[in-house]
C-alpha atoms as a PDB file:
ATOM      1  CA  UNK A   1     -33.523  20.384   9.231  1.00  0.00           C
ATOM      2  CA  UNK A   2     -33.645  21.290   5.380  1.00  0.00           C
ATOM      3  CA  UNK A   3     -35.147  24.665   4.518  1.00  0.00           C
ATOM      4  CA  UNK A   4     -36.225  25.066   1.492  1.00  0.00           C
ATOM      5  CA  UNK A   5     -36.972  29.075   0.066  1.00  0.00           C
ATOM      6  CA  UNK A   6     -37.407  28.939  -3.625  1.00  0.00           C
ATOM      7  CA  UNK A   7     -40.809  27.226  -3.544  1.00  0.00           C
ATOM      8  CA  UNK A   8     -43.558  28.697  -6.510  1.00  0.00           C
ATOM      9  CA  UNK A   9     -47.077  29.839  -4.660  1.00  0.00           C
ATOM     10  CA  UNK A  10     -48.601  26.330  -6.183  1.00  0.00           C
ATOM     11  CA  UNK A  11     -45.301  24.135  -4.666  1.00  0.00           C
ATOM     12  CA  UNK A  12     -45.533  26.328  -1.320  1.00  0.00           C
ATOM     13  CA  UNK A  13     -49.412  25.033  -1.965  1.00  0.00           C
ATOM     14  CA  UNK A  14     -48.172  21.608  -1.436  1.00  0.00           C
ATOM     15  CA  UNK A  15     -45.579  21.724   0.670  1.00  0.00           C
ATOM     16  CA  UNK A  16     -48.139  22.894   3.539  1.00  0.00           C
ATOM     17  CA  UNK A  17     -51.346  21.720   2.988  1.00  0.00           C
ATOM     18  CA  UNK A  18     -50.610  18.130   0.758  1.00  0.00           C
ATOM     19  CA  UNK A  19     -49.516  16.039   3.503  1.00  0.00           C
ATOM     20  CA  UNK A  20     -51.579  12.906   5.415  1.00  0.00           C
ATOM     21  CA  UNK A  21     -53.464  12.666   8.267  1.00  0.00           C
ATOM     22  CA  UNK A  22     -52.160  10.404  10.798  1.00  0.00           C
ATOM     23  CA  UNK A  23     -54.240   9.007  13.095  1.00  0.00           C
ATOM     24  CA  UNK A  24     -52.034   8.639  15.760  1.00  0.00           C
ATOM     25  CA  UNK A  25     -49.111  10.657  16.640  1.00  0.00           C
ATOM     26  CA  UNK A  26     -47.436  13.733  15.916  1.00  0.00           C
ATOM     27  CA  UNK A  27     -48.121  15.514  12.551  1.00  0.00           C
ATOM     28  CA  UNK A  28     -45.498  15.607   9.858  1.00  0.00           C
ATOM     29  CA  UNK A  29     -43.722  18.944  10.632  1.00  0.00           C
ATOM     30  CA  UNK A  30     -42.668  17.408  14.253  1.00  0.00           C
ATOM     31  CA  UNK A  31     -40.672  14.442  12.816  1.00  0.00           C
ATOM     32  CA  UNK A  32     -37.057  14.509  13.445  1.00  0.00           C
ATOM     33  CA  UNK A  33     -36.117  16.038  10.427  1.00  0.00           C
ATOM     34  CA  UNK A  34     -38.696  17.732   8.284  1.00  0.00           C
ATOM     35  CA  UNK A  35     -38.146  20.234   5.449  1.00  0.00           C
ATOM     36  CA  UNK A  36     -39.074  23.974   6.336  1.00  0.00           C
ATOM     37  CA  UNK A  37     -40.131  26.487   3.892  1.00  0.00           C
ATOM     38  CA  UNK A  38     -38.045  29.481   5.095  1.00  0.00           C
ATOM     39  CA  UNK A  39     -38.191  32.243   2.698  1.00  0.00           C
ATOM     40  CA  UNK A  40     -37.522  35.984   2.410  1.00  0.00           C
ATOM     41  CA  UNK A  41     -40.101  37.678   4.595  1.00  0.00           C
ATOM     42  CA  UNK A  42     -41.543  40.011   1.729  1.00  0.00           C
ATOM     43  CA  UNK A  43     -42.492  36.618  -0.512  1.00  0.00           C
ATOM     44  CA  UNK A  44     -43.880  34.871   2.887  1.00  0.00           C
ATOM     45  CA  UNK A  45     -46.034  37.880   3.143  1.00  0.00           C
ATOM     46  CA  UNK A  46     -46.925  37.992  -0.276  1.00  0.00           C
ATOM     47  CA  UNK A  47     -47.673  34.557  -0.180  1.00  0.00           C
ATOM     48  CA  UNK A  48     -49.691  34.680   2.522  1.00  0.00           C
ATOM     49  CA  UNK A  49     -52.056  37.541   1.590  1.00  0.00           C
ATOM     50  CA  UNK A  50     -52.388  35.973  -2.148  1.00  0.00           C
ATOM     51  CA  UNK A  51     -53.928  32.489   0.095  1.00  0.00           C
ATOM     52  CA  UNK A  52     -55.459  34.828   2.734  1.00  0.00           C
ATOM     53  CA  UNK A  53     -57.546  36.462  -0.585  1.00  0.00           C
ATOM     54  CA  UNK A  54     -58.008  33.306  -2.317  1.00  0.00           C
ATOM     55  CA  UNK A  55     -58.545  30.543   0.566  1.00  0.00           C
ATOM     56  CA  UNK A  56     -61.362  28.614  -1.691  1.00  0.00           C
ATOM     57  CA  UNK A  57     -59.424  28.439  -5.043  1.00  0.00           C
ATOM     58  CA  UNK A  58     -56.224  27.941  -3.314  1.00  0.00           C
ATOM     59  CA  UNK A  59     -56.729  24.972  -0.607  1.00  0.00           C
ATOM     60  CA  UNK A  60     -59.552  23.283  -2.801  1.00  0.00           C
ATOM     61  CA  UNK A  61     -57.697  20.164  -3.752  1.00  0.00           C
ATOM     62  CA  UNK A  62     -57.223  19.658   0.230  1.00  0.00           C
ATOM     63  CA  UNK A  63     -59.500  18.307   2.925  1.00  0.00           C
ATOM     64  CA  UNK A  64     -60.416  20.761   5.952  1.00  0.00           C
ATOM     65  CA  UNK A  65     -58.009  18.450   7.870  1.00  0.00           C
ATOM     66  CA  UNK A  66     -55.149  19.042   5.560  1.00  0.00           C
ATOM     67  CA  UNK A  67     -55.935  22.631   5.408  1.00  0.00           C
ATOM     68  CA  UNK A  68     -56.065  22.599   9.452  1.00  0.00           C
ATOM     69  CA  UNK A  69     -52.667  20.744   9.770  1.00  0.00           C
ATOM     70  CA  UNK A  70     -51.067  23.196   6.911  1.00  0.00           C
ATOM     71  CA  UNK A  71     -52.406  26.683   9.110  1.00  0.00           C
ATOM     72  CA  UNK A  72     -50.654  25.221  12.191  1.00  0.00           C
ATOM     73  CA  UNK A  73     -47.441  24.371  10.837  1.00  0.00           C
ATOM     74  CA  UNK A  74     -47.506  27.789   8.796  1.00  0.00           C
ATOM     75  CA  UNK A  75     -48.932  30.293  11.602  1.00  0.00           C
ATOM     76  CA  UNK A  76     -48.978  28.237  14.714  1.00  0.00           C
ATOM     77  CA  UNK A  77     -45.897  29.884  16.775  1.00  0.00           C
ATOM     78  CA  UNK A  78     -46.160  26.044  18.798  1.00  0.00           C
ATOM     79  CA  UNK A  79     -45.000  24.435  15.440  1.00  0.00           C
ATOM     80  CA  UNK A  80     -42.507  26.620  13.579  1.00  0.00           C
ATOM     81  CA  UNK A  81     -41.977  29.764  16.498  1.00  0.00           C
ATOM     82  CA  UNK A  82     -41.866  33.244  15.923  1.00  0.00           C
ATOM     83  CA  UNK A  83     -40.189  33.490  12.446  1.00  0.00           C
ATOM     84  CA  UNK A  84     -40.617  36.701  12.142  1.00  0.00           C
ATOM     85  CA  UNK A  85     -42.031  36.562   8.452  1.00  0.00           C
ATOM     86  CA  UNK A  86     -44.951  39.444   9.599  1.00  0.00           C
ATOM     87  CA  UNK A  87     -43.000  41.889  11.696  1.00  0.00           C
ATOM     88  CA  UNK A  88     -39.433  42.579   9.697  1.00  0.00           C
ATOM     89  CA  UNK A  89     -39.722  46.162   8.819  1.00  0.00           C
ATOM     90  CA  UNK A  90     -38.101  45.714   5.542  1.00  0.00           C
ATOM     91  CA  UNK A  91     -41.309  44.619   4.037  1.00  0.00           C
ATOM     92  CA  UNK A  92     -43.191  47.892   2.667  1.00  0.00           C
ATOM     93  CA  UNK A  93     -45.657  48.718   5.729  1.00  0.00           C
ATOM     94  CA  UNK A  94     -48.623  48.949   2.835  1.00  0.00           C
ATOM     95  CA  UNK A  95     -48.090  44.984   2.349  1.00  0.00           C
ATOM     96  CA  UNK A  96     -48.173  44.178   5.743  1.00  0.00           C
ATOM     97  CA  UNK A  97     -51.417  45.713   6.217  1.00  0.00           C
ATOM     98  CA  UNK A  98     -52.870  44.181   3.239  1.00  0.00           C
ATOM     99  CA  UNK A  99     -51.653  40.897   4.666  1.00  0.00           C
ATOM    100  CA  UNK A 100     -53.436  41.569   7.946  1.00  0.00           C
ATOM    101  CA  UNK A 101     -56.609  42.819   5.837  1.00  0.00           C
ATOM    102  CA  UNK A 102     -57.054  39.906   3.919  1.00  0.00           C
ATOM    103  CA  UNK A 103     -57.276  37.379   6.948  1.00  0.00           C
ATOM    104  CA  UNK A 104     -60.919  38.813   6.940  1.00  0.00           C
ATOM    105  CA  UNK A 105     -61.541  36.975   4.030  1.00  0.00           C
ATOM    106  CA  UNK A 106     -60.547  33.833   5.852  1.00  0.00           C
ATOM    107  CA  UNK A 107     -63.013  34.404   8.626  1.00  0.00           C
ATOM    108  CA  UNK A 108     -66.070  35.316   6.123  1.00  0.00           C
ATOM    109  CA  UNK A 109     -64.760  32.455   3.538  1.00  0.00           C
ATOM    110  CA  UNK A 110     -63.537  29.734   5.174  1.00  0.00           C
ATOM    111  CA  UNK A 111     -64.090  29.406   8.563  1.00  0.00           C
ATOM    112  CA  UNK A 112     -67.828  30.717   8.732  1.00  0.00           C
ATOM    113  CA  UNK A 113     -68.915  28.216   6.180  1.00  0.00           C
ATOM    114  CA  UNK A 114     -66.972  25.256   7.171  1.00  0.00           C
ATOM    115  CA  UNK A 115     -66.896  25.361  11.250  1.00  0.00           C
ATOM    116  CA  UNK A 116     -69.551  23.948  13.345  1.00  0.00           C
ATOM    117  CA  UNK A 117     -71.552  25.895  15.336  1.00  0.00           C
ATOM    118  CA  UNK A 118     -70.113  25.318  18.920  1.00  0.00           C
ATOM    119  CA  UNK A 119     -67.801  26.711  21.338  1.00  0.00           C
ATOM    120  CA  UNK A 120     -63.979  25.822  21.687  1.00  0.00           C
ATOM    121  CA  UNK A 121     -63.120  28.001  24.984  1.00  0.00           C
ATOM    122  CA  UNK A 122     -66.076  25.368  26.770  1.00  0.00           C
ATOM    123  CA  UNK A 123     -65.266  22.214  24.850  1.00  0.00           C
ATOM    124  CA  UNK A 124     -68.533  21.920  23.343  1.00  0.00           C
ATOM    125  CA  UNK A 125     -68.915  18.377  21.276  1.00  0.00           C
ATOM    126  CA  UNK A 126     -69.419  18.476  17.765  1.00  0.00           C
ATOM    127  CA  UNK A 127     -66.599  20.908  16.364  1.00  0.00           C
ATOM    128  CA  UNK A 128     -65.582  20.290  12.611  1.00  0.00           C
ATOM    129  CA  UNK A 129     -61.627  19.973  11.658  1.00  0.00           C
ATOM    130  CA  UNK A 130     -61.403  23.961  11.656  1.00  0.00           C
ATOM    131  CA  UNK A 131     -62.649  24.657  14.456  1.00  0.00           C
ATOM    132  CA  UNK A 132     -59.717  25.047  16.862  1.00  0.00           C
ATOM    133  CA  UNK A 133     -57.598  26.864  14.076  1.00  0.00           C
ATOM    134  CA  UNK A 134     -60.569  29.625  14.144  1.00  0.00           C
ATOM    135  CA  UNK A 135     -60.928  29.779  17.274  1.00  0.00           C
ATOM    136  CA  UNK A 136     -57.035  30.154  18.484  1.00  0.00           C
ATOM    137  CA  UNK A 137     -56.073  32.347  15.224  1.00  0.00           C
ATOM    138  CA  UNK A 138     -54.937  35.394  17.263  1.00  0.00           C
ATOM    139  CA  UNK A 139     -54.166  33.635  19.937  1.00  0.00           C
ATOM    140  CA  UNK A 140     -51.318  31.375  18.079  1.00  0.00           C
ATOM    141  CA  UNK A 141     -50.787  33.808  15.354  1.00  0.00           C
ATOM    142  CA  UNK A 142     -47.008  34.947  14.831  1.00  0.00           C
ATOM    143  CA  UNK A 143     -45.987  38.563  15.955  1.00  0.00           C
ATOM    144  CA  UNK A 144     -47.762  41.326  13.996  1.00  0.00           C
ATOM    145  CA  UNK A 145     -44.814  44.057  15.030  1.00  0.00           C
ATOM    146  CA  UNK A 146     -42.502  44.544  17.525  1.00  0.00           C
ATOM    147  CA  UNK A 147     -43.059  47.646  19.621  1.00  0.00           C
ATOM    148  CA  UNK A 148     -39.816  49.403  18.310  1.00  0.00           C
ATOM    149  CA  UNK A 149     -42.030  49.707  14.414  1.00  0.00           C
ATOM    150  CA  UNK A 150     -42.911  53.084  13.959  1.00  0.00           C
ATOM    151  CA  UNK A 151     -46.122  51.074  12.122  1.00  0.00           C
ATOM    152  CA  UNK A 152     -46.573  48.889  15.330  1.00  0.00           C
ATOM    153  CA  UNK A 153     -50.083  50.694  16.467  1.00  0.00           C
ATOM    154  CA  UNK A 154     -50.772  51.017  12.489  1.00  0.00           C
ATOM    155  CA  UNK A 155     -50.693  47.179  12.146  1.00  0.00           C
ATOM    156  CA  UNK A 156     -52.037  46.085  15.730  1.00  0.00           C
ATOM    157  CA  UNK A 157     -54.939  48.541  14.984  1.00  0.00           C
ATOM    158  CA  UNK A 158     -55.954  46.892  11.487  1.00  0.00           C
ATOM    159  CA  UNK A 159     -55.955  43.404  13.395  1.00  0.00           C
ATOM    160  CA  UNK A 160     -58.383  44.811  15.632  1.00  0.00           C
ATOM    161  CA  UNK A 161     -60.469  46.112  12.833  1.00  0.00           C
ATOM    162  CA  UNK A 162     -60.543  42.595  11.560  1.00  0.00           C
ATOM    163  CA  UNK A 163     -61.579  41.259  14.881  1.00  0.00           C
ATOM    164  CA  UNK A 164     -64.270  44.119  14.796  1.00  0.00           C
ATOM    165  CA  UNK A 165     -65.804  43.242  11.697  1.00  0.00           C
ATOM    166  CA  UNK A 166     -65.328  39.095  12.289  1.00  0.00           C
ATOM    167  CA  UNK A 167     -67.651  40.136  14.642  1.00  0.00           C
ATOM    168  CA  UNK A 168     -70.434  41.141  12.617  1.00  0.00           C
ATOM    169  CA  UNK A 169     -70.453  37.386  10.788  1.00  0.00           C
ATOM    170  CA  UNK A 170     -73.128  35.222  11.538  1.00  0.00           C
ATOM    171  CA  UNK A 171     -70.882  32.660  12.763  1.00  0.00           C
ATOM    172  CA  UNK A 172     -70.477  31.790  16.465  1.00  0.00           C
ATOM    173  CA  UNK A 173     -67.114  29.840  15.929  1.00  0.00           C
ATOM    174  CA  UNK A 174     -65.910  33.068  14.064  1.00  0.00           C
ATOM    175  CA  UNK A 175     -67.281  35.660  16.938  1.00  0.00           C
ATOM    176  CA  UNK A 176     -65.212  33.491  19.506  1.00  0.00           C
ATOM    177  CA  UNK A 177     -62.298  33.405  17.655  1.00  0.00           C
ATOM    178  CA  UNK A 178     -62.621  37.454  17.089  1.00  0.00           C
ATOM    179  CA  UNK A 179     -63.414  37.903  20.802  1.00  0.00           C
ATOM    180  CA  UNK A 180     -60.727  35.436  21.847  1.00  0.00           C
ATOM    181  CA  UNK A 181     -58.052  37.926  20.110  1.00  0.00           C
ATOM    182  CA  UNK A 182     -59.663  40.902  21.781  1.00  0.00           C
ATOM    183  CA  UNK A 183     -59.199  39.659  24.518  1.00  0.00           C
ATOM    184  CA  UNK A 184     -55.744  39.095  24.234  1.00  0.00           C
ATOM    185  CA  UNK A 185     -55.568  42.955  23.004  1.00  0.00           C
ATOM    186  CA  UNK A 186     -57.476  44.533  25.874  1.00  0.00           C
ATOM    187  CA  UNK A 187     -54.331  44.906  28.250  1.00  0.00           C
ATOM    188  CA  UNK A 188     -52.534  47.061  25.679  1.00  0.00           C
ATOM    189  CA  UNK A 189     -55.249  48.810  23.865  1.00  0.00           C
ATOM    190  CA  UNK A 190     -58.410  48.054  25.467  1.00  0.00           C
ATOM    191  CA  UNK A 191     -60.055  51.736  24.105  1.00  0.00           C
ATOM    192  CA  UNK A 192     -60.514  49.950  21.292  1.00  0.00           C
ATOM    193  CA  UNK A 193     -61.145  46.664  22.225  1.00  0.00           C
ATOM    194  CA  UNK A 194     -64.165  47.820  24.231  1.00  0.00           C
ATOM    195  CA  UNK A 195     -65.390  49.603  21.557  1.00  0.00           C
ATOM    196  CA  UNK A 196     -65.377  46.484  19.326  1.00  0.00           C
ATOM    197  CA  UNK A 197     -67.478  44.263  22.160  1.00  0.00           C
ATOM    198  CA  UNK A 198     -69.465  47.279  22.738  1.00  0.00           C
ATOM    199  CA  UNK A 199     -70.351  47.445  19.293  1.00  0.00           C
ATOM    200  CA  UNK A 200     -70.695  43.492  19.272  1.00  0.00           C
ATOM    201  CA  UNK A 201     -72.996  43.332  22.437  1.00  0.00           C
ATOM    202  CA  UNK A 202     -75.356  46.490  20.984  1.00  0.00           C
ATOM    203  CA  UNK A 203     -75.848  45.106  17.755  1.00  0.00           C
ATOM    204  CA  UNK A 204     -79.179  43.915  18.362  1.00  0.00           C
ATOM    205  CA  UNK A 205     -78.903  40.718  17.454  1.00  0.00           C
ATOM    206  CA  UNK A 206     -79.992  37.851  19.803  1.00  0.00           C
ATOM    207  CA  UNK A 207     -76.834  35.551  21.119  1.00  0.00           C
ATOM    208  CA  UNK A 208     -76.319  32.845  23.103  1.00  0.00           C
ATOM    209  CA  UNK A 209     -75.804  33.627  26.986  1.00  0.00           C
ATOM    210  CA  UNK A 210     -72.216  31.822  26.580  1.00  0.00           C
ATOM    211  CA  UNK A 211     -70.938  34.006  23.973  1.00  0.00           C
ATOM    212  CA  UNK A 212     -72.436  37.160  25.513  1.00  0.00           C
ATOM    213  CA  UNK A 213     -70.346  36.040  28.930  1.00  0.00           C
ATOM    214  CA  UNK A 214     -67.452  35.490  27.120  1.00  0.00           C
ATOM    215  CA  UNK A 215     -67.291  39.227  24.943  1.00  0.00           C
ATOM    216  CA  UNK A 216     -68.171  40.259  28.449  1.00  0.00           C
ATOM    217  CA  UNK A 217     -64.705  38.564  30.025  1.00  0.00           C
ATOM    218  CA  UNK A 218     -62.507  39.569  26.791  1.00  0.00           C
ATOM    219  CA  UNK A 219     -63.640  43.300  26.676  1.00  0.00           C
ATOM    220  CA  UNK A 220     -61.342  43.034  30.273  1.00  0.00           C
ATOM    221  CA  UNK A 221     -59.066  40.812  28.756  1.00  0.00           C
ATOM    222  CA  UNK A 222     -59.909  37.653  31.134  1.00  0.00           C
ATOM    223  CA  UNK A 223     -59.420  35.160  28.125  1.00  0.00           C
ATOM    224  CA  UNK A 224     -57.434  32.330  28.478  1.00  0.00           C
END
C-alpha cells in the first residue's frame, strides 16, 4: 500500500475528502491497494486541529458525503486502525489538547447545522449523510492516550469537557453523539461523566423521552 507523508494541508484536503461516491460497494480507501497519508504524528495533529478549527472553509468544495467518507477513512479506527497519530507523547501535550479542543467546533459548526434531527442508536428514518459520523465520533475515534502518559487523565478529561459542552447545543444528533462518548467514559471516570448528564438532564430544557432514556443509560455506561 503506498503511503504518502509530504502532503501540503490543501493536498491532504484532497487526498481525504475529493474522492466519489460509489453507489455500490466498498469506499475507495478499502480497494486493494490505496494510497495512505501516513505522516509524522505532530503534522497529523496539526493538521487535524487547523480542519477541526476551520471545518466550513476547509471541506467547502466537498459534499457532506465526501466529507462523511473523508472523517471515516481519517478517524474511523474500522478504516485505517489505531495509528497512533493522537497519543505519541512526542507531540507537545499543549497541541494535543488544542487538537481535542477544537473538535468542539466540529460539533457546533458542522454537525449541528448539517445533521437531521433524528436518532442513530434507534435507527430513526430520515438521517442526513453526517449523521452516523456524529453520532459514532467517540465511539470510532482513534486513542486519545495510552494509560502509561503522564497527560492521559489531562487529555481524557478535555474530551469529556467537549462532550459536556456538545451537550449544551441545540442539536439532538449532536447530544447523542456527546452522550454516546460518555457513555463509553463512565466505566473509567464516571465522576465526571455523571456530572456531565447531570448537568445535561437539569438544564431545564424540555427533551425528547428517547434522549432523556438514553443520557439516563450512558451516565452508567450501558451504551452500545
Amino acid at each position: 500500500m503506498p503511503a504518502v507523508s509530504d502532503l501540503s494541508y490543501d493536498d491532504w484536503l484532497e487526498h481525504a475528502f475529493s474522492h466519489s461516491i460509489r453507489p455500490h460497494g466498498n469506499a475507495w480507501f478499502f480497494d486493494e491497494d490505496p494510497s495512505w497519508w501516513d505522516p509524522e504524528p505532530f503534522l497529523a495533529v496539526d493538521y487535524f486541529t487547523r480542519l477541526f478549527l476551520t471545518t466550513e472553509r476547509s471541506l467547502a468544495g466537498f459534499s457532506d458525503a465526501q466529507i462523511a467518507q473523508g472523517f471515516t477513512y481519517l478517524l474511523s479506527t474500522s478504516a485505517s486502525g489505531d495509528n497512533g497519530w493522537f497519543y505519541k507523547t512526542s507531540t507537545p501535550t499543549a497541541a494535543r489538547l488544542a487538537c481535542v479542543e477544537a473538535i468542539e467546533h466540529v460539533f457546533a459548526c458542522l454537525f449541528a447545522p448539517r445533521c437531521a434531527a433524528v436518532l442513530g442508536h434507534i435507527d430513526e428514518p430520515g438521517a442526513a449523510p453526517l449523521n452516523t459520523v456524529c453520532y459514532m465520533w467517540w465511539d470510532e475515534f482513534p486513542c486519545l492516550a495510552l494509560p502509561d502518559d503522564p497527560d492521559c487523565d489531562l487529555i481524557h478529561r478535555a474530551a469529556i469537557d467537549v462532550m459536556r459542552r456538545t451537550l449544551r447545543l441545540g442539536s439532538i444528533a449532536c447530544q447523542e453523539a456527546a452522550l454516546h462518548g460518555l457513555g463509553h467514559g463512565a466505566r473509567h471516570r464516571p465522576n465526571e461523566v455523571a456530572a456531565a448528564v447531570d448537568e445535561f438532564l437539569g438544564d431545564g430544557r424540555s427533551k425528547r423521552d428517547e434522549i432523556v432514556s438514553y443520557a439516563r443509560s450512558a451516565r452508567c455506561g450501558c451504551v452500545l
